[in-house]
N, C-alpha and C. Protein backbone atom coordinates (compact mmCIF):
# COMPACT_ATOMS: atom_id res chain seq x y z
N UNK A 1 13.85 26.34 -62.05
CA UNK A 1 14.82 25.52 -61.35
C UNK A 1 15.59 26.37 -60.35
N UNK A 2 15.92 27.25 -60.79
CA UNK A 2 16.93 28.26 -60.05
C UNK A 2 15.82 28.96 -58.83
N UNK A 3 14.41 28.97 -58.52
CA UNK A 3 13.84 29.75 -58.17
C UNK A 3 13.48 28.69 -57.17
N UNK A 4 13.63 27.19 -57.27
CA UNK A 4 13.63 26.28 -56.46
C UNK A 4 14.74 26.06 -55.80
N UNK A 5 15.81 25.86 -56.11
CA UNK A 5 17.17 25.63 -55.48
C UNK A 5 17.20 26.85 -54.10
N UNK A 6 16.98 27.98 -55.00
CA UNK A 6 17.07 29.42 -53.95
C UNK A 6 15.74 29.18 -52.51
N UNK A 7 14.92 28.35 -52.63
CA UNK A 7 13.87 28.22 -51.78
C UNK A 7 14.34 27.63 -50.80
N UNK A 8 15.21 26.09 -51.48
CA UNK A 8 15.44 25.79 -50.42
C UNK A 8 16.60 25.48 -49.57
N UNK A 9 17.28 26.37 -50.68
CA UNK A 9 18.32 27.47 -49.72
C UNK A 9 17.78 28.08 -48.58
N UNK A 10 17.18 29.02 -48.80
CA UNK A 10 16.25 30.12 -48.08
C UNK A 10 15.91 29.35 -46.91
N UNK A 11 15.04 27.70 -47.02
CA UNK A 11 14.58 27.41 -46.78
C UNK A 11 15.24 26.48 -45.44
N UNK A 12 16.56 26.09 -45.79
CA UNK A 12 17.44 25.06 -45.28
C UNK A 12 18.39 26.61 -44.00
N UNK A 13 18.77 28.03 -44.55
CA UNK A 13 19.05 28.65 -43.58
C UNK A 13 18.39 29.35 -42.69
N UNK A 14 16.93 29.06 -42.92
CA UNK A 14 15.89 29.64 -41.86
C UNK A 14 15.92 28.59 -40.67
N UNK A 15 15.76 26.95 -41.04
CA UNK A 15 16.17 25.87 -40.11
C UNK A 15 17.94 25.94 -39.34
N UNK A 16 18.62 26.22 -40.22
CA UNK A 16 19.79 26.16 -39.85
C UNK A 16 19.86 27.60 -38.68
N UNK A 17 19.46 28.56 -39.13
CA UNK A 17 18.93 30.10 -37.94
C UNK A 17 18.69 29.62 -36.67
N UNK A 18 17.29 29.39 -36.95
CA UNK A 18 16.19 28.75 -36.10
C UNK A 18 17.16 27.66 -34.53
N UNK A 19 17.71 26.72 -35.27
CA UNK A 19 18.35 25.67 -34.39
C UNK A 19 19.88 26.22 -33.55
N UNK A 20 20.61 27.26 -34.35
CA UNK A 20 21.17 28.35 -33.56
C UNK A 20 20.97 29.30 -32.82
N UNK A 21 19.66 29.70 -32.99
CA UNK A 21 18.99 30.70 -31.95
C UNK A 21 18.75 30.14 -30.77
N UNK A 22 18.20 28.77 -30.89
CA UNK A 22 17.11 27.50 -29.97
C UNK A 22 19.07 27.47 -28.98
N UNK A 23 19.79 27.02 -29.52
CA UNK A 23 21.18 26.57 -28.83
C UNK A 23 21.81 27.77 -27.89
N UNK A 24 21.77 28.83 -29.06
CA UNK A 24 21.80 30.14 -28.40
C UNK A 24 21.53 30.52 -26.88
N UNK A 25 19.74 30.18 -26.86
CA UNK A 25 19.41 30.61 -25.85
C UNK A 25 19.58 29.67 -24.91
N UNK A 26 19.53 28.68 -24.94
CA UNK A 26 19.54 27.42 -24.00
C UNK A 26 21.02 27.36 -22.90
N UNK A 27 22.55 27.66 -24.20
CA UNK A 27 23.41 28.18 -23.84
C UNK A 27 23.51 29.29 -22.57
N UNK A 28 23.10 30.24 -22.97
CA UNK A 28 22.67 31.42 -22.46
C UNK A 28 21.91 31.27 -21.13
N UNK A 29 21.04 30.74 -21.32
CA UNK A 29 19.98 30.34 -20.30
C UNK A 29 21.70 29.92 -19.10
N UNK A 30 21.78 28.79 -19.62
CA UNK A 30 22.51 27.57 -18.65
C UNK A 30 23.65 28.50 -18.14
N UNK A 31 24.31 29.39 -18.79
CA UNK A 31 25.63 30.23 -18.65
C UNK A 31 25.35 31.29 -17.89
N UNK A 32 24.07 31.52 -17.54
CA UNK A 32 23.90 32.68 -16.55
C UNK A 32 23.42 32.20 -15.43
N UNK A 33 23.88 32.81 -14.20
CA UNK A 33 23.25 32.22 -12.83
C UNK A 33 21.87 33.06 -12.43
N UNK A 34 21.64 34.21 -12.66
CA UNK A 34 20.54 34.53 -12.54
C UNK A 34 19.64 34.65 -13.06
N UNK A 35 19.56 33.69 -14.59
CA UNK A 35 18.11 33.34 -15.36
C UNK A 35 17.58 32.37 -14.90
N UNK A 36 16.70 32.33 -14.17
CA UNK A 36 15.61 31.04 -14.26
C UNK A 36 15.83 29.51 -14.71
N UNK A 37 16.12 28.76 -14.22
CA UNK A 37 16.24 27.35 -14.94
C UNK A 37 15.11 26.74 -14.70
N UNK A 38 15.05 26.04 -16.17
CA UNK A 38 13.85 24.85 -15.74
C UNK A 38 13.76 24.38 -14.34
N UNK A 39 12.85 23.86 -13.53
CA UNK A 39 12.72 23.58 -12.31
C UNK A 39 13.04 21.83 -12.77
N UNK A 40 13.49 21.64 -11.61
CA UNK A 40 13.39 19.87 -11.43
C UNK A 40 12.32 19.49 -10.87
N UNK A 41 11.84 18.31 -11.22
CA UNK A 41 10.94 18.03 -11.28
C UNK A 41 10.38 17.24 -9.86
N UNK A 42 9.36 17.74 -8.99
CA UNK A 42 9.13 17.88 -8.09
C UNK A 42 8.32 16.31 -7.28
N UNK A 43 7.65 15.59 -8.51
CA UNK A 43 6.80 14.56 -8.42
C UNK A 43 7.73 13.37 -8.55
N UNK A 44 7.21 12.08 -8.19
CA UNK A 44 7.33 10.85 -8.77
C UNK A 44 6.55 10.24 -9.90
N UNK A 45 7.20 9.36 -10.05
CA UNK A 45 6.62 8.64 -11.59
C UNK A 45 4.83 8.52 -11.38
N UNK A 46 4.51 7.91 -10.65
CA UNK A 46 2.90 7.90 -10.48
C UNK A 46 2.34 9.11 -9.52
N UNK A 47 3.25 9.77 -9.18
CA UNK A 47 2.42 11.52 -8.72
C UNK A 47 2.49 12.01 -10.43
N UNK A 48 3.31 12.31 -10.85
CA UNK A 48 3.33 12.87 -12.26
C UNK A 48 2.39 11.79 -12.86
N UNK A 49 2.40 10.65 -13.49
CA UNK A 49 1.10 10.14 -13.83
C UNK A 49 -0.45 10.63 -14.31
N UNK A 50 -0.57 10.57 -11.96
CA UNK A 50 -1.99 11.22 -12.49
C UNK A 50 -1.97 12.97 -12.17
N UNK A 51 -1.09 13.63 -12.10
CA UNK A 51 -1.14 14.83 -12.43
C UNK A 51 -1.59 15.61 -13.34
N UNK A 52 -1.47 16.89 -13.51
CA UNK A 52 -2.23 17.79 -14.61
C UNK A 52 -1.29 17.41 -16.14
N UNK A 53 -1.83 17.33 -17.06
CA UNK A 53 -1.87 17.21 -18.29
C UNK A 53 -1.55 15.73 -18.85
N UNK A 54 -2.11 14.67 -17.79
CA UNK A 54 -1.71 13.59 -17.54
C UNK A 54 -2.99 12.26 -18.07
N UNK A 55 -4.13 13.32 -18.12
CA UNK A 55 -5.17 12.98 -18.99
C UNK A 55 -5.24 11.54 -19.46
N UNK A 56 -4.33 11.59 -20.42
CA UNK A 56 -4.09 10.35 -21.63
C UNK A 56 -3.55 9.66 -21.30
N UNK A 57 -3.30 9.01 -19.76
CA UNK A 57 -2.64 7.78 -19.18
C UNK A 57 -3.22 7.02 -17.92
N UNK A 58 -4.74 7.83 -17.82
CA UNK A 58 -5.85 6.96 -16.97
C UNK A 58 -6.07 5.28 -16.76
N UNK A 59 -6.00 5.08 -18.35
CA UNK A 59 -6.17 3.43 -18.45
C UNK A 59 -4.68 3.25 -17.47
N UNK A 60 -3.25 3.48 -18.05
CA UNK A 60 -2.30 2.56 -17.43
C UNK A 60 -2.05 2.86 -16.36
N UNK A 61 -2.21 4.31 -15.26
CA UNK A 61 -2.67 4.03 -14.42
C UNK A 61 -3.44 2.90 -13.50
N UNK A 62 -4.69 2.70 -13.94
CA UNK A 62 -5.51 1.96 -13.89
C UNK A 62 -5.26 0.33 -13.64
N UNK A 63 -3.89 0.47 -14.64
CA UNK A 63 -3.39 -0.92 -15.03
C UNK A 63 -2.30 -1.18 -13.86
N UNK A 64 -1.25 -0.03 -13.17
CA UNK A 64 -0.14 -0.53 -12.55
C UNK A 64 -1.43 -0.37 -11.32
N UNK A 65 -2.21 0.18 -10.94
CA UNK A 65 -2.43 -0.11 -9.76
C UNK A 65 -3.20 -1.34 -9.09
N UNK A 66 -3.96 -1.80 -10.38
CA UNK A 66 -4.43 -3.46 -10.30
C UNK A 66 -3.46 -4.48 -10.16
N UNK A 67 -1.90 -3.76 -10.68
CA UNK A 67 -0.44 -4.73 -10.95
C UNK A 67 0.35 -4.83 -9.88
N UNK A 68 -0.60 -4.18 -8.88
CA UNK A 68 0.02 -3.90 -7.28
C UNK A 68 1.74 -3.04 -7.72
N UNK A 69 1.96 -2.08 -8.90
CA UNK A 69 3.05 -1.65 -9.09
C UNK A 69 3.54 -0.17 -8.45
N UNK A 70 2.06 0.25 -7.67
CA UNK A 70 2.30 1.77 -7.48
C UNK A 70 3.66 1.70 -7.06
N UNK A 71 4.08 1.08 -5.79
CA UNK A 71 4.69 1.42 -4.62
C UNK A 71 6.04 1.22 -5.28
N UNK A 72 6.86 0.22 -6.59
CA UNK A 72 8.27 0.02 -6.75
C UNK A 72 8.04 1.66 -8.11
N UNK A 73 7.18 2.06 -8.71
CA UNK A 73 7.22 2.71 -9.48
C UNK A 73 7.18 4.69 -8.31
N UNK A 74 6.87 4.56 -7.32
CA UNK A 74 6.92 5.63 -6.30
C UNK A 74 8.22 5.80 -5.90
N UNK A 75 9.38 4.38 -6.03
CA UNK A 75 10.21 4.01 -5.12
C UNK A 75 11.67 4.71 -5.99
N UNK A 76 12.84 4.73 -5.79
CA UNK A 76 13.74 5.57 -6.07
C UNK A 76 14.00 5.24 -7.70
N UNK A 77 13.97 4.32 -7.92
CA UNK A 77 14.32 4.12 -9.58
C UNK A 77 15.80 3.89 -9.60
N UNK A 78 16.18 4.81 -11.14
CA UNK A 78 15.42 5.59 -11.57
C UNK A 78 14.84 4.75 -12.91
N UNK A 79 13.79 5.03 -13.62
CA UNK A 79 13.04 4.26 -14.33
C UNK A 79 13.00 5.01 -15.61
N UNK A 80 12.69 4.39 -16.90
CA UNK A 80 12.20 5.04 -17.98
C UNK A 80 10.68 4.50 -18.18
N UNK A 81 9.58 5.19 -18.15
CA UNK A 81 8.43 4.68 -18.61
C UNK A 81 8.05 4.83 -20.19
N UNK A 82 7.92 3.59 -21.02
CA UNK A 82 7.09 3.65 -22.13
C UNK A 82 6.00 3.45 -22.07
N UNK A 83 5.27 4.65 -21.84
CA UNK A 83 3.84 4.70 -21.00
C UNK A 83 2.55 4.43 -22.22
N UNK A 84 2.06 3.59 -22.21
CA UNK A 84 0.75 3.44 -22.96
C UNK A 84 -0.06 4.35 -23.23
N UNK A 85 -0.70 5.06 -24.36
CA UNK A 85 -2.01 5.76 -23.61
C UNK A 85 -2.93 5.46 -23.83
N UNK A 86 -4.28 5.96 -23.54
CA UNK A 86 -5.35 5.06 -23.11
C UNK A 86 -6.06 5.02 -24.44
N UNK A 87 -5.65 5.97 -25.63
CA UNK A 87 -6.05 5.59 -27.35
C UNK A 87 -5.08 3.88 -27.30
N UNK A 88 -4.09 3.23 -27.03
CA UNK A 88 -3.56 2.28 -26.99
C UNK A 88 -3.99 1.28 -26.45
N UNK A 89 -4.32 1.52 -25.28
CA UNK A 89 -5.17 0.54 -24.15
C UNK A 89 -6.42 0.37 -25.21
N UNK A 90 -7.20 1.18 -26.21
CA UNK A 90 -8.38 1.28 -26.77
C UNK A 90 -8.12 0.28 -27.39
N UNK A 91 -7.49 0.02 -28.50
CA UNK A 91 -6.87 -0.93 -29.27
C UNK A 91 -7.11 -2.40 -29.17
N UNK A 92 -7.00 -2.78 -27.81
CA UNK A 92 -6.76 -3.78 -27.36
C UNK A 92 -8.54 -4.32 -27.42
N UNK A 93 -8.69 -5.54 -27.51
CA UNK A 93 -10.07 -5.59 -27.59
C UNK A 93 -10.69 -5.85 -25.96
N UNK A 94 -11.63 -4.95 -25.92
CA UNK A 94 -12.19 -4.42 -24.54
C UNK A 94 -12.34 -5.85 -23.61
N UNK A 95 -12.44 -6.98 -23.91
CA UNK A 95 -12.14 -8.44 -22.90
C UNK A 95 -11.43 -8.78 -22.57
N UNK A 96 -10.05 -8.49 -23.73
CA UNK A 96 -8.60 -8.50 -23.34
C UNK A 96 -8.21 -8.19 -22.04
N UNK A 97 -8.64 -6.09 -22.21
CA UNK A 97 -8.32 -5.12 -21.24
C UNK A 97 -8.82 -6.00 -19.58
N UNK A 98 -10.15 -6.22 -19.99
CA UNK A 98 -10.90 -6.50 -18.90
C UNK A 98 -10.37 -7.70 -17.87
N UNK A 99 -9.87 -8.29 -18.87
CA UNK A 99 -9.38 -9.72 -18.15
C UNK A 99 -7.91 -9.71 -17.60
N UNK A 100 -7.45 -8.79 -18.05
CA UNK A 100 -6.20 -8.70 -17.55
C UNK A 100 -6.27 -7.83 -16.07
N UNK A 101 -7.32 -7.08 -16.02
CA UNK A 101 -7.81 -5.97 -15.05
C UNK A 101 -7.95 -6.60 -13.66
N UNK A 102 -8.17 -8.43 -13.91
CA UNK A 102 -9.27 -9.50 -13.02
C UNK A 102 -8.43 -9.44 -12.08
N UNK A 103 -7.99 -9.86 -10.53
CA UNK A 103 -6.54 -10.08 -9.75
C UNK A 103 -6.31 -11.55 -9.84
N UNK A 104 -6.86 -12.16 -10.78
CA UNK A 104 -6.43 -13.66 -10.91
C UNK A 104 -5.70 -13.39 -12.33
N UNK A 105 -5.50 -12.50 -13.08
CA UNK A 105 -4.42 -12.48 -14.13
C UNK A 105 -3.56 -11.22 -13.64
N UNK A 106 -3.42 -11.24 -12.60
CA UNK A 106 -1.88 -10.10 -11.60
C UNK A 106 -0.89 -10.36 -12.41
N UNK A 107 -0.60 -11.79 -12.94
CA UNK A 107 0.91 -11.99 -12.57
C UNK A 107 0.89 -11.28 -14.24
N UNK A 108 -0.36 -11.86 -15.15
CA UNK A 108 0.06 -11.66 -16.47
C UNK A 108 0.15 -9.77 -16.61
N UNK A 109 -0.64 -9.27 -16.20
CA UNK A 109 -0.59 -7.84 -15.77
C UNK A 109 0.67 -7.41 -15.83
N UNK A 110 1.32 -7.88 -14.62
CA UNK A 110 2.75 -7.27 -14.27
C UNK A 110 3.57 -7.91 -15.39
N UNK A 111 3.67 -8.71 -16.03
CA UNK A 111 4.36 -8.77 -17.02
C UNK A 111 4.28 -8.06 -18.12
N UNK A 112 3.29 -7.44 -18.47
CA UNK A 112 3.04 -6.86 -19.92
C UNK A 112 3.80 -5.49 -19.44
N UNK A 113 3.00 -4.75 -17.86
CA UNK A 113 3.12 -3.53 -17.14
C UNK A 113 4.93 -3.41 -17.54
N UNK A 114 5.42 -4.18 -16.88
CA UNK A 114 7.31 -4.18 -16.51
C UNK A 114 7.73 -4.37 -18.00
N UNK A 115 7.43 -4.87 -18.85
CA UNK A 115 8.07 -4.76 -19.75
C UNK A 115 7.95 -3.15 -20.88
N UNK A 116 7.35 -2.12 -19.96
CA UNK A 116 7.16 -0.92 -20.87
C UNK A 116 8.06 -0.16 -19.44
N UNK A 117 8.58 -1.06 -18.68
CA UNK A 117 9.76 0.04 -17.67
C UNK A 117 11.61 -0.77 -18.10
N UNK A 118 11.95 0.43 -18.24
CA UNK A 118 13.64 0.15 -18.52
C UNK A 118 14.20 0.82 -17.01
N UNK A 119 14.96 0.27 -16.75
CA UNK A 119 16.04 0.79 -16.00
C UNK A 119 16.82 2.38 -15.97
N UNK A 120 16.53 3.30 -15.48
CA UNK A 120 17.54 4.13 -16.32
C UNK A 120 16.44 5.03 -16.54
N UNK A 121 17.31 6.77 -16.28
CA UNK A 121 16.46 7.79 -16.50
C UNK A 121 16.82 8.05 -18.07
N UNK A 122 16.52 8.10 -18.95
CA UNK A 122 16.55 8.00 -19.96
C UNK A 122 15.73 8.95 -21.29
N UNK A 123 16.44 10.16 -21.10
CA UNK A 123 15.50 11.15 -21.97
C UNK A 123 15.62 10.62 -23.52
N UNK A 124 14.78 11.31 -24.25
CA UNK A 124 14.23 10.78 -25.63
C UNK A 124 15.74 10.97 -26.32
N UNK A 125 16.40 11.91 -25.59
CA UNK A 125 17.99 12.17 -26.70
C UNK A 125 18.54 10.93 -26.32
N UNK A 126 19.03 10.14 -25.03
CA UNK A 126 19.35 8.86 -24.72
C UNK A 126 18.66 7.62 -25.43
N UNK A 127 17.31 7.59 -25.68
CA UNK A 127 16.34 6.51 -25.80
C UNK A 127 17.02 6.73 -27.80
N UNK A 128 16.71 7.56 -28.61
CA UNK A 128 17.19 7.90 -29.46
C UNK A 128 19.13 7.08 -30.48
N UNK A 129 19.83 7.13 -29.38
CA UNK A 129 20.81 6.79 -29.54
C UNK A 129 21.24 5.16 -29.02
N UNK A 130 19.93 4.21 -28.57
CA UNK A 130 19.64 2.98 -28.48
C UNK A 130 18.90 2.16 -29.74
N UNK A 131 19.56 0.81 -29.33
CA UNK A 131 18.94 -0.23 -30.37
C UNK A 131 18.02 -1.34 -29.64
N UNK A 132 18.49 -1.41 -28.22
CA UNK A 132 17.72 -2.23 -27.52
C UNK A 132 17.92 -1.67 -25.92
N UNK A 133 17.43 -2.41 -25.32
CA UNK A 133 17.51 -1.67 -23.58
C UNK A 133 16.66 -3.13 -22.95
N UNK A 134 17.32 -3.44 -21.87
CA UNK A 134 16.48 -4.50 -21.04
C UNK A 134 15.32 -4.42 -20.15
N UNK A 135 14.19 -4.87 -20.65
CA UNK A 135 13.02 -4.41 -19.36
C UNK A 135 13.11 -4.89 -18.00
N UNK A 136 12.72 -3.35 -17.09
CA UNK A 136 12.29 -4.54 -16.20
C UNK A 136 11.52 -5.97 -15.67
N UNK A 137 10.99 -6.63 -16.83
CA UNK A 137 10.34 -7.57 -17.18
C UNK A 137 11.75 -8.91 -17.11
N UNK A 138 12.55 -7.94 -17.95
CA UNK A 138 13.85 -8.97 -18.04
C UNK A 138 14.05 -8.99 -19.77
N UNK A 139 12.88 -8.92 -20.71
CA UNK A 139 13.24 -9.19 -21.98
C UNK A 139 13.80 -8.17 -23.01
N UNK A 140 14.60 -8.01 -23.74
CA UNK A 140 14.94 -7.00 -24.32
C UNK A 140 13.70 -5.97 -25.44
N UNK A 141 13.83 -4.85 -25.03
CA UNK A 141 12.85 -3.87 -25.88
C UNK A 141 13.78 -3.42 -27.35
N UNK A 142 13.23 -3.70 -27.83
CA UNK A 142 13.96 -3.53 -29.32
C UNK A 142 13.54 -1.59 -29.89
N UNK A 143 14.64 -1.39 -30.19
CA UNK A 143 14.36 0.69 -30.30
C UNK A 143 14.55 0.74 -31.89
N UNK A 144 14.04 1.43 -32.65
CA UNK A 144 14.62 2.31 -33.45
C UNK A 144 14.17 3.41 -33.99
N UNK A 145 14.77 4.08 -35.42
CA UNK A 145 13.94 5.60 -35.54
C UNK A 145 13.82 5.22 -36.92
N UNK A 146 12.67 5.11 -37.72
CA UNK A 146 11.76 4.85 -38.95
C UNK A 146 11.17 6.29 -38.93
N UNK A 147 10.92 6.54 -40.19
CA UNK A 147 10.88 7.70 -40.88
C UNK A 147 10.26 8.87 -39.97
N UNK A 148 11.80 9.03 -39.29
CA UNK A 148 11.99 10.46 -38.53
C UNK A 148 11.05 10.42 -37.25
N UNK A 149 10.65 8.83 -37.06
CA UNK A 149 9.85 8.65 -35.22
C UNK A 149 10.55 7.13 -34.70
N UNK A 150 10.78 7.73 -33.02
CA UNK A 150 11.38 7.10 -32.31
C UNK A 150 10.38 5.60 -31.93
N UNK A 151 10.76 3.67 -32.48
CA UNK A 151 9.89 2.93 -31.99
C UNK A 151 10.60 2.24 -31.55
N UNK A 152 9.34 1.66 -30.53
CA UNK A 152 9.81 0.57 -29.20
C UNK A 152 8.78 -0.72 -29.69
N UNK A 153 9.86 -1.51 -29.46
CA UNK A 153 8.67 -2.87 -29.42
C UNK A 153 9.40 -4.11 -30.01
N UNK A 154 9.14 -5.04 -30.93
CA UNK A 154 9.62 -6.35 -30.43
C UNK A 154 8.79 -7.10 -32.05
N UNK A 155 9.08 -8.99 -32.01
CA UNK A 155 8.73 -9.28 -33.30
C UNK A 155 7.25 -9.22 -33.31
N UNK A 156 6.54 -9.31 -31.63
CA UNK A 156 4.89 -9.26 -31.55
C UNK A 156 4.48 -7.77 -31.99
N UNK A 157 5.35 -7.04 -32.21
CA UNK A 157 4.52 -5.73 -32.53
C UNK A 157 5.52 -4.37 -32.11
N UNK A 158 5.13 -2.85 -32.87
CA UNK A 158 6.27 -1.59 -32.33
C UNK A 158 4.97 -0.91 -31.64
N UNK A 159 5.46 0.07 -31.26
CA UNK A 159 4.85 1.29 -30.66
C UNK A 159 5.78 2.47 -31.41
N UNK A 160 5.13 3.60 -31.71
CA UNK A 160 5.58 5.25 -32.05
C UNK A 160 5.18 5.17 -30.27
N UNK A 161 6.84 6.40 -30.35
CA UNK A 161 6.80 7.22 -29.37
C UNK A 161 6.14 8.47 -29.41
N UNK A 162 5.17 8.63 -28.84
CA UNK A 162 4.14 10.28 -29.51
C UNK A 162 4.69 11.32 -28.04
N UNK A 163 5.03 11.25 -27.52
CA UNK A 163 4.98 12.41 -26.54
C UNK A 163 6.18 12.01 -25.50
N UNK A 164 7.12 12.96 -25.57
CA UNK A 164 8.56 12.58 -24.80
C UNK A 164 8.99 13.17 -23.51
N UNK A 165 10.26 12.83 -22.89
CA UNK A 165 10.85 13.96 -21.50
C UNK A 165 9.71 14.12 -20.75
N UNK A 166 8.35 13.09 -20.40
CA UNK A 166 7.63 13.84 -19.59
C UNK A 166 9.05 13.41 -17.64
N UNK A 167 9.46 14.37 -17.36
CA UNK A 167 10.01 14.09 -16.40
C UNK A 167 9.24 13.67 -14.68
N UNK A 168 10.15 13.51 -14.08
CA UNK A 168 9.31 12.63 -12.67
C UNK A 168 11.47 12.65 -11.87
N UNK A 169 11.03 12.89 -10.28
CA UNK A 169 12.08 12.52 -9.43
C UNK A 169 12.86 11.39 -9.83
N UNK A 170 12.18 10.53 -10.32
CA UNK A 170 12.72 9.11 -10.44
C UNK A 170 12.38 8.67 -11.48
N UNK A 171 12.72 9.57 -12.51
CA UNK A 171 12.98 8.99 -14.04
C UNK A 171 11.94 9.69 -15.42
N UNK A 172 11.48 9.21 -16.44
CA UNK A 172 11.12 9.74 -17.15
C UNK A 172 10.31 8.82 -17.71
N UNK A 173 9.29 9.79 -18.41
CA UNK A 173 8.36 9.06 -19.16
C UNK A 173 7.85 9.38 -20.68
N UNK A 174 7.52 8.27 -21.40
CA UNK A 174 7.78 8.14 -22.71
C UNK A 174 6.24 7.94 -23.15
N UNK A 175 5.26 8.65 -23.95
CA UNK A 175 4.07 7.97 -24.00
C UNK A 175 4.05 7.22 -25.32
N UNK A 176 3.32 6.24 -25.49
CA UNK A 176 3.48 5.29 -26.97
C UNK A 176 1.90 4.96 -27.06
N UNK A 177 2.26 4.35 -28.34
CA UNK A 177 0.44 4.66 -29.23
C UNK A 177 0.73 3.13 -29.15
N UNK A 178 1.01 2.01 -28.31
CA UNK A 178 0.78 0.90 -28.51
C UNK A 178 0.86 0.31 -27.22
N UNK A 179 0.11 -1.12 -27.25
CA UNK A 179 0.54 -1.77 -25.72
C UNK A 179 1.39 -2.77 -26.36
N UNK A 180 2.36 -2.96 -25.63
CA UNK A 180 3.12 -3.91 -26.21
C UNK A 180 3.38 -5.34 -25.34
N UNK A 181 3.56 -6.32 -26.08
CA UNK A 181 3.21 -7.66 -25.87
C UNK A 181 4.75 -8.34 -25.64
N UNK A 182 5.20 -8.74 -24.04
CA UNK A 182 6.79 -9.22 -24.29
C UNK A 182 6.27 -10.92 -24.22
């Protein structure tokens, strides 16, 4: 018993270290003028998109540009994207995808598309400290955090947030393991 308690002791001030070091330096970082800062981020929402390590968002790509959305998602924002990825788009049964792809279902397109954009640059620490947020669709995205992961989504269905802070000029992007249905 005692050899457990002490573990995760041990165990609880290696995390507790760890998250003071991480603050430490970040501090540090920010408090000095001649260290290096993260760069800002140089792209827009669909330059970052299809950019390098951007791989896993081909399908919704795919999807705003059939949604005629490049050009308001290029445009100043600033936007939060809950970006689909294309394991998500998989999901969907491949006639679904297809038919929504057609330009005689545009309008339904842009509705599904706008309802995975919020208003608002919105990093995962912001998105985090929400219960709902309004799409640009217009309908409310319902948020919360279930066992220790951030979800988006609604009574048709959630999404896990898997991959966060991808940043862009005009806002941020959120990738999710679901397409979601407003």
């Amino acid at each position: 018993m005692r050899t457990r308690s002490f573990m995760a002791l041990l165990a609880a001030a290696i995390v507790t270290a760890g998250g003071i070091a991480l603050h430490s330096q970040n501090t540090a970082a920010a408090a000095t003028p001649n260290m290096p800062a993260m760069a800002a981020p140089t792209k827009d929402i669909i330059q970052t998109a299809t950019g390098d390590g951007m791989a896993d968002v081909t399908t919704l790509v795919t999807a705003v540009k059939a949604g005629g959305l490049v050009d308001t998602l290029k445009g100043p924002g600033p936007f939060t994207v809950f970006a689909p990825t294309n394991a998500a788009f998989a999901k969907l049964p491949k006639a679904t995808l297809d038919d929504l792809l057609k330009p005689e279902n545009k309008d339904k397109l842009v509705k599904i598309l706008t309802y995975h954009v919020v208003a608002g640059n919105n990093d995962a620490k912001a998105v985090m400290g929400m219960t709902s947020a309004k799409t640009v669709e217009g309908d409310e995205l319902k948020i919360m955090i279930k066992d220790g992961k951030v979800m988006v989504g609604n009574d048709k269905g959630w999404a896990t947030v898997t991959k966060t802070d991808i940043k862009a000029t005009n806002g941020t992007i959120h990738w999710i393991d679901t397409v979601l249905m407003p």
